[in-house]
C-alpha atoms as a PDB file:
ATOM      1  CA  UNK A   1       0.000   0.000   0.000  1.00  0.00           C
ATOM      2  CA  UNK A   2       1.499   3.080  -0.715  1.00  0.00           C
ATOM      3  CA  UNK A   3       2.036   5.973   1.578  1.00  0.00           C
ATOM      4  CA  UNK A   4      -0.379   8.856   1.943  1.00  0.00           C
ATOM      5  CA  UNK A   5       0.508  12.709   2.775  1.00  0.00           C
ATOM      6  CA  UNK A   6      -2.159  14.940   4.208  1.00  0.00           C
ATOM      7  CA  UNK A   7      -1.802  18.553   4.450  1.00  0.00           C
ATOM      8  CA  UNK A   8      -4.822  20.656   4.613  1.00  0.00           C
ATOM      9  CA  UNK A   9      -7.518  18.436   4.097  1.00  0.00           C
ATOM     10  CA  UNK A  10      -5.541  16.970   0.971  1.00  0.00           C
ATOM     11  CA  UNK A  11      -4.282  13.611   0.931  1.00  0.00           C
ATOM     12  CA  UNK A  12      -1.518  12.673  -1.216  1.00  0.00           C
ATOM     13  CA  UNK A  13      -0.517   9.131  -2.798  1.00  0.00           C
ATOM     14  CA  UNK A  14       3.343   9.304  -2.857  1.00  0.00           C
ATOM     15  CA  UNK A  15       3.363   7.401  -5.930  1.00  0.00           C
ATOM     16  CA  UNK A  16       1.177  10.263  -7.624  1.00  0.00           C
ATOM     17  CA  UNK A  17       4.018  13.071  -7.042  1.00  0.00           C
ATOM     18  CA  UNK A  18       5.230  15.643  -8.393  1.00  0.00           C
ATOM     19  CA  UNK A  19       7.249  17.492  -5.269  1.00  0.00           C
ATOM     20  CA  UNK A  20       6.454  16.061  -1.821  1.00  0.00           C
ATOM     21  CA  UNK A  21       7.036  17.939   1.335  1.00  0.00           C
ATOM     22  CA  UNK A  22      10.462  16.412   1.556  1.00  0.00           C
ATOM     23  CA  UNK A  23      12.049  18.243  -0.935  1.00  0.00           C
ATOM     24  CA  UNK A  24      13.937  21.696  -0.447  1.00  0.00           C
ATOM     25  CA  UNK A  25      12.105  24.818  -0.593  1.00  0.00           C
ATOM     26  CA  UNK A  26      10.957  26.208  -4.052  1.00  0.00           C
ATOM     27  CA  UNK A  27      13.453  28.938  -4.535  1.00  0.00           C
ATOM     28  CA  UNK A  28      13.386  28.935  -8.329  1.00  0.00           C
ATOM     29  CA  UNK A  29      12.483  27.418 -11.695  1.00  0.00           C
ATOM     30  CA  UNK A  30      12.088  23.480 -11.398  1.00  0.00           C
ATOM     31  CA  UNK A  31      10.929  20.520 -13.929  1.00  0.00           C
ATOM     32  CA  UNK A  32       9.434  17.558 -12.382  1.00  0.00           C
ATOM     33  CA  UNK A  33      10.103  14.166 -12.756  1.00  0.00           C
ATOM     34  CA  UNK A  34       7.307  12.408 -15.170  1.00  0.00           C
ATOM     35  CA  UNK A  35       4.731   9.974 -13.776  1.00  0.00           C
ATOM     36  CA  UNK A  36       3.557   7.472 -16.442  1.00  0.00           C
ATOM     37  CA  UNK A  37      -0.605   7.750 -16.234  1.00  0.00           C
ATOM     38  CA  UNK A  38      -0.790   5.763 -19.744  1.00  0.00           C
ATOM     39  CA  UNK A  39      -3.860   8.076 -19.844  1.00  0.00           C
ATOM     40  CA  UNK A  40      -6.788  10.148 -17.378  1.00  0.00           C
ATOM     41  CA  UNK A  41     -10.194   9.009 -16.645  1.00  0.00           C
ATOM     42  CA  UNK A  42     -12.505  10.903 -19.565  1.00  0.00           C
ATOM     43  CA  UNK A  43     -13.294  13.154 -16.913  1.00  0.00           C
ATOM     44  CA  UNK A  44     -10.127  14.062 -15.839  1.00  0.00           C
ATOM     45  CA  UNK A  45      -7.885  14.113 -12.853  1.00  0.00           C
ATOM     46  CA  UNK A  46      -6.629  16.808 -10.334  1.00  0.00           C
ATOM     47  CA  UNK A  47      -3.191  18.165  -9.334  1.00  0.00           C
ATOM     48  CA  UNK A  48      -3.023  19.861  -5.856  1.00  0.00           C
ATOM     49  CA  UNK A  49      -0.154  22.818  -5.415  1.00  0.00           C
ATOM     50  CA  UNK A  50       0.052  23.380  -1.673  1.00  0.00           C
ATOM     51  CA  UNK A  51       2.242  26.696  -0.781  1.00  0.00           C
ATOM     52  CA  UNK A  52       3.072  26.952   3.315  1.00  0.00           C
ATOM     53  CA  UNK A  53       5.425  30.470   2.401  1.00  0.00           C
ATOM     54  CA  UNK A  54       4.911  32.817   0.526  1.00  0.00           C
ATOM     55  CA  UNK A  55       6.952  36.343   0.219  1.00  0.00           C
ATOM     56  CA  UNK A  56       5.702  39.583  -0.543  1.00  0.00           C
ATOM     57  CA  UNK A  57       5.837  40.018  -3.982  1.00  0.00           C
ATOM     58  CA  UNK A  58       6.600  36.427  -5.339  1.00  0.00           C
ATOM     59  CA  UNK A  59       4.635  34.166  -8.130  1.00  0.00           C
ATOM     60  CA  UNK A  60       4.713  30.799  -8.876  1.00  0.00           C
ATOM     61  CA  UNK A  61       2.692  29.391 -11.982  1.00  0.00           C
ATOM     62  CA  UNK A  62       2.635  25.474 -12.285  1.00  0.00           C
ATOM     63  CA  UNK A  63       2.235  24.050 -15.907  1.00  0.00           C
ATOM     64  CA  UNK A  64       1.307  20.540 -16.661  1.00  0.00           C
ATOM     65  CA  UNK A  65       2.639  18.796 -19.677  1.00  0.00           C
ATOM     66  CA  UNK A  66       2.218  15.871 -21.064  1.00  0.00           C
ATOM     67  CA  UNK A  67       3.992  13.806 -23.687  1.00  0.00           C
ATOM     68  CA  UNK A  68       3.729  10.017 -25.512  1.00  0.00           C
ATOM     69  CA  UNK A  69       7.690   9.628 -25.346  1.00  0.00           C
ATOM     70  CA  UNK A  70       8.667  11.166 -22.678  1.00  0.00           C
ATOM     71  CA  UNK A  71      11.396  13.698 -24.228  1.00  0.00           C
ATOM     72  CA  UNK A  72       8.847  16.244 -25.953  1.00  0.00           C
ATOM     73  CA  UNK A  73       6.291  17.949 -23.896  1.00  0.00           C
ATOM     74  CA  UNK A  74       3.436  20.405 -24.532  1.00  0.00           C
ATOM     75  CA  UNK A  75       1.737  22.316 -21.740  1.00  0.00           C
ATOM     76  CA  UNK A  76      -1.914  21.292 -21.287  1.00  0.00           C
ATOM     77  CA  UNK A  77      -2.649  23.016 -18.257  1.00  0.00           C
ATOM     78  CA  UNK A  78      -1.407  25.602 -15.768  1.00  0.00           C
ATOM     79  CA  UNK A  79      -2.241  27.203 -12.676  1.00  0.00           C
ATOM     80  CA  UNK A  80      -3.365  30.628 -12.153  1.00  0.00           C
ATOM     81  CA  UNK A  81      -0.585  33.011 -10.422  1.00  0.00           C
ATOM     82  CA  UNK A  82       0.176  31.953  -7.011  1.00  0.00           C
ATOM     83  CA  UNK A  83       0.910  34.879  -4.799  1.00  0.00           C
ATOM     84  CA  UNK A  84      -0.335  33.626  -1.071  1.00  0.00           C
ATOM     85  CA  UNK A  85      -0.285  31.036   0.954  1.00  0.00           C
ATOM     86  CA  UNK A  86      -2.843  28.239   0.144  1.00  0.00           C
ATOM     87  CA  UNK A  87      -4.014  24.976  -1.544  1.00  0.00           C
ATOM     88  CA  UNK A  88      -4.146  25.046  -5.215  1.00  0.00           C
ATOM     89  CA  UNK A  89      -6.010  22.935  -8.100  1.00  0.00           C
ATOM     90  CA  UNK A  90      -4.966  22.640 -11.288  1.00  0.00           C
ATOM     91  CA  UNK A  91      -7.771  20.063 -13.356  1.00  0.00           C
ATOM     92  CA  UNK A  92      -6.840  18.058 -16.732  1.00  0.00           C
ATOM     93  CA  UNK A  93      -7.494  15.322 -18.749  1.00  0.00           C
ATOM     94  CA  UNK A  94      -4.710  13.793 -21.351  1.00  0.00           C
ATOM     95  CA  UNK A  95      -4.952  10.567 -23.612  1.00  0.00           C
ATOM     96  CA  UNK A  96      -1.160  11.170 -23.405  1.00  0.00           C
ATOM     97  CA  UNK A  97       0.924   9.078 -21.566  1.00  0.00           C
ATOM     98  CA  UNK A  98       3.740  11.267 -19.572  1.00  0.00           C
ATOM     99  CA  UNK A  99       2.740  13.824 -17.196  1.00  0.00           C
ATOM    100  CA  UNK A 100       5.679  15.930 -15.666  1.00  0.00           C
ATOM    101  CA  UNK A 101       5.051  19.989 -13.939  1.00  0.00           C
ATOM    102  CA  UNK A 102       7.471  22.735 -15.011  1.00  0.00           C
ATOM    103  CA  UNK A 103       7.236  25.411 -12.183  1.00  0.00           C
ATOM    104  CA  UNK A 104       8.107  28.515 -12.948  1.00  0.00           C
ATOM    105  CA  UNK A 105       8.814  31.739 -10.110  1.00  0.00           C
ATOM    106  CA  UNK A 106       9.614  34.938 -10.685  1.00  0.00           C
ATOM    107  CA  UNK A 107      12.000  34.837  -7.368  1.00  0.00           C
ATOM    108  CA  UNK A 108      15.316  33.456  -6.709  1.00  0.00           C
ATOM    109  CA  UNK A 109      15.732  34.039  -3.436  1.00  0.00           C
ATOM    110  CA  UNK A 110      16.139  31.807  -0.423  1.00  0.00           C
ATOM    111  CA  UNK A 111      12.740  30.219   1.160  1.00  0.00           C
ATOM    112  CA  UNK A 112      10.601  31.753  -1.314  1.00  0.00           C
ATOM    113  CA  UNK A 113       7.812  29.609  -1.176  1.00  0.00           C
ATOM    114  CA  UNK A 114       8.604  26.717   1.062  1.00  0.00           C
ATOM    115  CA  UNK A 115       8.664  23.436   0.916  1.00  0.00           C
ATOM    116  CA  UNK A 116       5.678  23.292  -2.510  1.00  0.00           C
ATOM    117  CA  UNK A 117       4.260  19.731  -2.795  1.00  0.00           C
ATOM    118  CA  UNK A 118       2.140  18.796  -6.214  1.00  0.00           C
ATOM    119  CA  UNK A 119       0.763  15.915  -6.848  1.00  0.00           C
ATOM    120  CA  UNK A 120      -1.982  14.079  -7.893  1.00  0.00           C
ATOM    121  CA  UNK A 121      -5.435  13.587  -6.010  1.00  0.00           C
ATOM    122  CA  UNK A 122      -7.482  11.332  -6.833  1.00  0.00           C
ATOM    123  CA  UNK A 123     -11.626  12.026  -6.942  1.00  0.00           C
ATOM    124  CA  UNK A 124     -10.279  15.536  -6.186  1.00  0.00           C
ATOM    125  CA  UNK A 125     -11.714  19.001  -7.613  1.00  0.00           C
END
């Protein structure tokens, strides 16, 4: 069984992520790892961006992409600007079979934004 991550009400399959709590704090640009879905329901899945810091003045924008070979990838979704604190949800649907984030922030400072997890949720909206 695989392990799950709450934070805020949100619980997180660490096999369905993108950046878990774990990792260093989000102090600039960063590509994720891919996660092989082979495809989405028809409905669609959600990804969950939760940010516990946030300076004054600093945005973070989370693209999805998605690719059938994983080496070329196309962005299919994307959050809107993140400039607080807060839970996130970013909601696609891909026949592709690669899913990887690029994360893009306008800062480069130290402990800009924490440490960000994405990931995957399932029945999540």
């Amino acid at each position: 069984m695989a392990k799950t991550t709450r934070f805020s009400g949100t619980a997180f399959d660490d096999l369905l992520m993108f950046r878990d709590a774990d990792d260093e704090d989000m102090e600039g640009d960063e590509w994720s790892d891919a996660l092989d879905l082979r495809q989405t329901p028809a409905d669609g899945m959600t990804v969950k961006v939760v940010v516990p810091e946030c300076g004054a003045g600093d945005e973070l924008v989370v693209e999805l992409q998605a690719s059938d070979d994983d080496a070329t990838y196309e962005t299919i979704a994307q959050s809107e600007t993140i400039d607080a604190v807060g839970e996130y949800s970013i909601r696609f649907a891909t026949q592709r079979r690669y899913v990887r984030t690029a994360s893009t922030t306008n800062s480069s400072g130290s402990n800009c934004f924490g440490p960000v997890q994405i990931g995957v949720v399932t029945h999540g909206f």
